[in-house]
Each structure stands twice: as C-alpha cells, then as structure tokens.
N, C-alpha and C. Protein backbone atom coordinates (compact mmCIF):
# COMPACT_ATOMS: atom_id res chain seq x y z
N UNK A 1 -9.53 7.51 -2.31
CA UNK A 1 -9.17 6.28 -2.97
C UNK A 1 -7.91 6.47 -3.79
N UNK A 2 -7.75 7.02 -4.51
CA UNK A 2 -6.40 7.81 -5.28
C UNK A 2 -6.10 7.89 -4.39
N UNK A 3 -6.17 8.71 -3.07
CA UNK A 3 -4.66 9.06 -2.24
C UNK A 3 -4.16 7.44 -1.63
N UNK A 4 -5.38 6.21 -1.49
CA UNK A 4 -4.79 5.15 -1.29
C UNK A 4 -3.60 4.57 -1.87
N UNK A 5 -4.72 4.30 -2.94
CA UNK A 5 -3.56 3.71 -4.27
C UNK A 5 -2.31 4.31 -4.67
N UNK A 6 -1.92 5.86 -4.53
CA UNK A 6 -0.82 6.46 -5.07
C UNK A 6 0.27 5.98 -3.98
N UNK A 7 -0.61 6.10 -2.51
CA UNK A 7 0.24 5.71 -1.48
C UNK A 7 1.03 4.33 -1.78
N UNK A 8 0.30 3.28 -2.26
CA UNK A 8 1.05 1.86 -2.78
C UNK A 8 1.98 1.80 -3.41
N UNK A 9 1.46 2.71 -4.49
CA UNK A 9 2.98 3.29 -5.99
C UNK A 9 3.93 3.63 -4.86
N UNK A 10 3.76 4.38 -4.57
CA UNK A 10 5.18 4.84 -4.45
C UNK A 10 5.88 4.00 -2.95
N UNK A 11 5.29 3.01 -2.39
CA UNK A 11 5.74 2.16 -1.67
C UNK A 11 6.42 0.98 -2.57
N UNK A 12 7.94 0.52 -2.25
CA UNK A 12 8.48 -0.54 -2.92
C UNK A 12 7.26 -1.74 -2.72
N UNK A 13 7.26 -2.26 -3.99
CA UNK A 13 6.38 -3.49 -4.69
C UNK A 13 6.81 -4.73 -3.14
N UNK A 14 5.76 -5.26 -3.19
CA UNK A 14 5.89 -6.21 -2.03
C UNK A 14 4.98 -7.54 -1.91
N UNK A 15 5.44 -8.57 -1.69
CA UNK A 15 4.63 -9.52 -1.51
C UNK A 15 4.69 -10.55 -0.42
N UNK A 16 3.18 -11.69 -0.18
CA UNK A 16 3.65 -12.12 0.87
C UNK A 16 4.70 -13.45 0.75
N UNK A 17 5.05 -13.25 2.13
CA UNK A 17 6.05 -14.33 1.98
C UNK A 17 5.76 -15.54 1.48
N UNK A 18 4.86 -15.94 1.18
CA UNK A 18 5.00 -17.09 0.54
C UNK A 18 4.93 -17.00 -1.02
N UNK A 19 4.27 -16.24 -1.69
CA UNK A 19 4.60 -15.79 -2.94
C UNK A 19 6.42 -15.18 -3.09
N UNK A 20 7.02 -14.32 -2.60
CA UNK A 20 8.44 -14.21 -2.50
C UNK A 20 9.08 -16.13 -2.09
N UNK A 21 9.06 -16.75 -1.75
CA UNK A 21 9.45 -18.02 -1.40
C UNK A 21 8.96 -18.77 -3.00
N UNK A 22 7.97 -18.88 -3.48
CA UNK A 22 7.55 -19.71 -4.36
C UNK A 22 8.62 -18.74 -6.13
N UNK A 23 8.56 -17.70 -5.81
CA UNK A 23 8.88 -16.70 -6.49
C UNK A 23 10.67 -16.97 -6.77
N UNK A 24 11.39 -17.02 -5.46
CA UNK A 24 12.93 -17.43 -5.56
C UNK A 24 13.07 -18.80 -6.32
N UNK A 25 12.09 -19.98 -5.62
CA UNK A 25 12.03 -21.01 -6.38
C UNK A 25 12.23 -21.31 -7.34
N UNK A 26 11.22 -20.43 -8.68
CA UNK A 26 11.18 -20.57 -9.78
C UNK A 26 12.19 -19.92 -10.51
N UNK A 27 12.74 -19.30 -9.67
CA UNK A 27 13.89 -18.20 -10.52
C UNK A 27 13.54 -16.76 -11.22
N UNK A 28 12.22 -16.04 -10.19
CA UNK A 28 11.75 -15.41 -10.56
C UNK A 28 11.54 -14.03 -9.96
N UNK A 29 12.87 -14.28 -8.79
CA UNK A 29 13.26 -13.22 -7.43
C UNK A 29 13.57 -11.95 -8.11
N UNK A 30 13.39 -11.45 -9.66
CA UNK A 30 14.21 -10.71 -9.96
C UNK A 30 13.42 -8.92 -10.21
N UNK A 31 14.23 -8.06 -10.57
CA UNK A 31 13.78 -6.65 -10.25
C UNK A 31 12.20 -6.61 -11.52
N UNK A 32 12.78 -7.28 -12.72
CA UNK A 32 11.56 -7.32 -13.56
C UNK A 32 10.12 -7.69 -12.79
N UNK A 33 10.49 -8.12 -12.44
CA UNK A 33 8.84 -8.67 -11.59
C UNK A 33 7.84 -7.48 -10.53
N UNK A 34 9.07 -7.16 -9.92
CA UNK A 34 8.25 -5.74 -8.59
C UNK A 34 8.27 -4.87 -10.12
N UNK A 35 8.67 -4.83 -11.03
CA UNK A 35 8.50 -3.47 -12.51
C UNK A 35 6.80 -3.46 -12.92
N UNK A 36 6.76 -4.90 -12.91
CA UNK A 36 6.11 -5.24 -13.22
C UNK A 36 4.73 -5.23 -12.33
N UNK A 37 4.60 -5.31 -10.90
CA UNK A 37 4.29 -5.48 -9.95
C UNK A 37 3.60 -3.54 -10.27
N UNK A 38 4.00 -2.80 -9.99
CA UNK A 38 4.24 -1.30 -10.28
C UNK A 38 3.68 -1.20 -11.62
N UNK A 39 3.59 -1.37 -12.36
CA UNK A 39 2.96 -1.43 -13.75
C UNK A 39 1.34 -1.46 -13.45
N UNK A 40 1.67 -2.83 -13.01
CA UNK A 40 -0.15 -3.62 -13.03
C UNK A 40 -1.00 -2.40 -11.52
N UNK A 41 -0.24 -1.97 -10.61
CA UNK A 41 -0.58 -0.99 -9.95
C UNK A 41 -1.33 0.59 -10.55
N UNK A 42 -0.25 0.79 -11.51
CA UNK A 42 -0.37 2.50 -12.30
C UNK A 42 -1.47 1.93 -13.05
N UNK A 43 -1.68 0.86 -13.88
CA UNK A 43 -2.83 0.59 -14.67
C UNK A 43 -4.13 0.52 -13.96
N UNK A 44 -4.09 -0.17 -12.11
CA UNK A 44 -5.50 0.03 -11.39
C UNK A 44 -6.08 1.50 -11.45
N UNK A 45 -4.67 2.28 -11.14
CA UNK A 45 -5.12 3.69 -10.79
C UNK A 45 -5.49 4.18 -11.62
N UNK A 46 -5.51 4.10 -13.02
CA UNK A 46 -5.79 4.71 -14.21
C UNK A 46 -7.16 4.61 -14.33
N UNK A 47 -7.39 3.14 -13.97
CA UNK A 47 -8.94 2.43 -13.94
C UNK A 47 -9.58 2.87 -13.46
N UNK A 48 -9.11 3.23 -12.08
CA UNK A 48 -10.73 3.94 -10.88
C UNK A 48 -10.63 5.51 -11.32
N UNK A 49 -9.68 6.08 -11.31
CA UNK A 49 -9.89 7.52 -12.05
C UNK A 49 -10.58 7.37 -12.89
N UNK A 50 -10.89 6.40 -14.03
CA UNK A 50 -12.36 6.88 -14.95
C UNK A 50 -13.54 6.35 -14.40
N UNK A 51 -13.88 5.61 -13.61
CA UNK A 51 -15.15 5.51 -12.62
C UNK A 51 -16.11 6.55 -12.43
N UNK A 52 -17.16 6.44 -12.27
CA UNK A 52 -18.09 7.72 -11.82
C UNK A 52 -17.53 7.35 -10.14
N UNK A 53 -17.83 8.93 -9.59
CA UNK A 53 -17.37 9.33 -8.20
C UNK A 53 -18.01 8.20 -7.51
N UNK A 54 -19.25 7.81 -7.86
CA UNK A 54 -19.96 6.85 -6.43
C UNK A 54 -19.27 5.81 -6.33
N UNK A 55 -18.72 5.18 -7.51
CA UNK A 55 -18.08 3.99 -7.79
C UNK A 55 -16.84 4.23 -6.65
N UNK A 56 -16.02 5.21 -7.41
CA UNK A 56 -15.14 5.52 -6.64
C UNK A 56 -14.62 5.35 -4.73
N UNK A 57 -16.00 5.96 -4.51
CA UNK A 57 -16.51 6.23 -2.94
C UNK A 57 -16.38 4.32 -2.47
N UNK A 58 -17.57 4.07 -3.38
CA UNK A 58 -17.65 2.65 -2.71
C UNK A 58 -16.54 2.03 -2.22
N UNK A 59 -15.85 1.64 -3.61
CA UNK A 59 -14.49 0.91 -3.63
C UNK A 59 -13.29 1.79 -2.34
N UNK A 60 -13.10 2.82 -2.06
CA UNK A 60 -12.91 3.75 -1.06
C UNK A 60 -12.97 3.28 0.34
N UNK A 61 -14.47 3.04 0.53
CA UNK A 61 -14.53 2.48 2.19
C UNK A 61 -14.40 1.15 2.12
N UNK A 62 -14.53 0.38 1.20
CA UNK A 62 -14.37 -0.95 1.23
C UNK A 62 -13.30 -1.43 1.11
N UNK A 63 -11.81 -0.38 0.64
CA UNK A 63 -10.93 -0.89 1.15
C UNK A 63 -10.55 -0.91 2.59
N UNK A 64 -11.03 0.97 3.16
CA UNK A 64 -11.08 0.65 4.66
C UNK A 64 -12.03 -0.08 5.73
N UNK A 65 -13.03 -0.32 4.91
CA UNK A 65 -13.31 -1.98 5.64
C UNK A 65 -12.84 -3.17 5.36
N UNK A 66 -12.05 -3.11 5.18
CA UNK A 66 -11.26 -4.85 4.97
C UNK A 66 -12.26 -5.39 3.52
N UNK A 67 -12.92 -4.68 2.89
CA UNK A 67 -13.64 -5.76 1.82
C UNK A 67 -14.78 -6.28 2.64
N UNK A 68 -15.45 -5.61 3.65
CA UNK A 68 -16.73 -6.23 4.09
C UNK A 68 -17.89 -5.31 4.11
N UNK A 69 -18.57 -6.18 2.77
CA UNK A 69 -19.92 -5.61 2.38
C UNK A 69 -20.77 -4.72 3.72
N UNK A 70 -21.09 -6.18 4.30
CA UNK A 70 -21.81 -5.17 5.05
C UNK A 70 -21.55 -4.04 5.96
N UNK A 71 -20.31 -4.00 6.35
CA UNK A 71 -19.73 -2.67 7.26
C UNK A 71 -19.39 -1.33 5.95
N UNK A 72 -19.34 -1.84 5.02
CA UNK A 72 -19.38 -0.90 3.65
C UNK A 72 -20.69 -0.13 3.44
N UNK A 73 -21.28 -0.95 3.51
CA UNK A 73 -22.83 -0.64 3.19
C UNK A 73 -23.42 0.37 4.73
N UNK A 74 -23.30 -0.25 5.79
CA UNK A 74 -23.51 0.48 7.17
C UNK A 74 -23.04 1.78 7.14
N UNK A 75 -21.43 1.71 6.47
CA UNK A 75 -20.96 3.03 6.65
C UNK A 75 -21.52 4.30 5.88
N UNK A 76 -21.15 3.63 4.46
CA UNK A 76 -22.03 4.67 3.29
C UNK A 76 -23.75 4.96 3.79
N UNK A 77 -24.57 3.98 4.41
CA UNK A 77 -26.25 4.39 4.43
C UNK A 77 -26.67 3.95 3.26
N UNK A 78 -26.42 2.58 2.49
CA UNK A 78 -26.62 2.37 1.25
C UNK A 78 -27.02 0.80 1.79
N UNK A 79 -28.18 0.19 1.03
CA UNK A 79 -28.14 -1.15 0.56
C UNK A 79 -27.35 -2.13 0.36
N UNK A 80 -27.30 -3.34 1.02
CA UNK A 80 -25.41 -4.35 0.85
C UNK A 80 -25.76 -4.70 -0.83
N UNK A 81 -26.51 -4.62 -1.69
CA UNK A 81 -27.14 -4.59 -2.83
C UNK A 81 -25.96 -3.77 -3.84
N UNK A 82 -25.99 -2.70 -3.19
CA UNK A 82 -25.49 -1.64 -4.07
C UNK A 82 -23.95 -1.57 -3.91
N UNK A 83 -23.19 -1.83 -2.70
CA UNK A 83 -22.06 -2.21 -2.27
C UNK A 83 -21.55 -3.42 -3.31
N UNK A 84 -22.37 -4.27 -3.28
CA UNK A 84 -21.92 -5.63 -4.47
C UNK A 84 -22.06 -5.46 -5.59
N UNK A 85 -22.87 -4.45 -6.40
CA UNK A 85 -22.89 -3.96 -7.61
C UNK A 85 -21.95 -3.25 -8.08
N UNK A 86 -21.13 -2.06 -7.14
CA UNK A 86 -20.44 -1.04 -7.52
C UNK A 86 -18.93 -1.65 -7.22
N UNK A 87 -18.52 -2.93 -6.78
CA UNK A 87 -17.33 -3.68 -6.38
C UNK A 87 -16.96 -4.29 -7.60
C-alpha cells in the first residue's frame, strides 16, 4: 500500500479532464494547485502509515480491486463485514 501511494507522489499531480477544464475556467490552471494536489497526497500517506497492518492490508487490495467489497473480501478470506469496517 505505501509502495502504491509513494508511486502517486512521485507521479506529476493529475486530474480528470473535466476537473482540468472546469479548473482553467475558474482561473485555477495554476502550479499552486497540483502543490497542493501533492500535499493532500503526502498527508494520505502519513495517515495509512499509522494504521494497524490489517487496516493497512485491507485498504491495499481494495485499491487493487477497483474498491469492490466483495472481490476484497473473496480475496483476503474475510467477511464483506469486515472489508466495510476497515475502509
């Protein structure tokens, strides 16, 4: 999970195109924002590093399941119960 997230940091800040479109709009295309973008990133990672490990794990396969409980739960051998608790 850390090696996920670090992987993001250090990928330039990115969004989808329609947030970048709504984003030029407002006058808000500017470098402060991906700083910022990168900020609110280093602060997730800070977050799951103090997690207990299971927590950790969960959040882990559930990013490599797309965020679906139950293929989360299938994978780990755990309850979809416990998958929605530890998210």
């Amino acid at each position: 999970l850390y090696a996920y997230f670090r992987k993001m940091y250090r990928q330039p800040y990115q969004e989808s195109w329609e947030d970048e479109v709504h984003s030029e709009l407002e006058g808000h295309g500017d470098v402060s924002h991906q700083v910022d973008g990168h900020r609110q990133l280093a602060r997730v990672i800070q977050a799951i590093d103090c997690l207990p490990s299971n927590m950790q794990k969960v959040l882990e396969v559930s990013l490599e399941m797309d965020g679906n409980y139950q293929e989360t739960a299938n994978s780990l051998g755990v309850p979809i119960g416990t998958v929605r608790s530890r998210t």
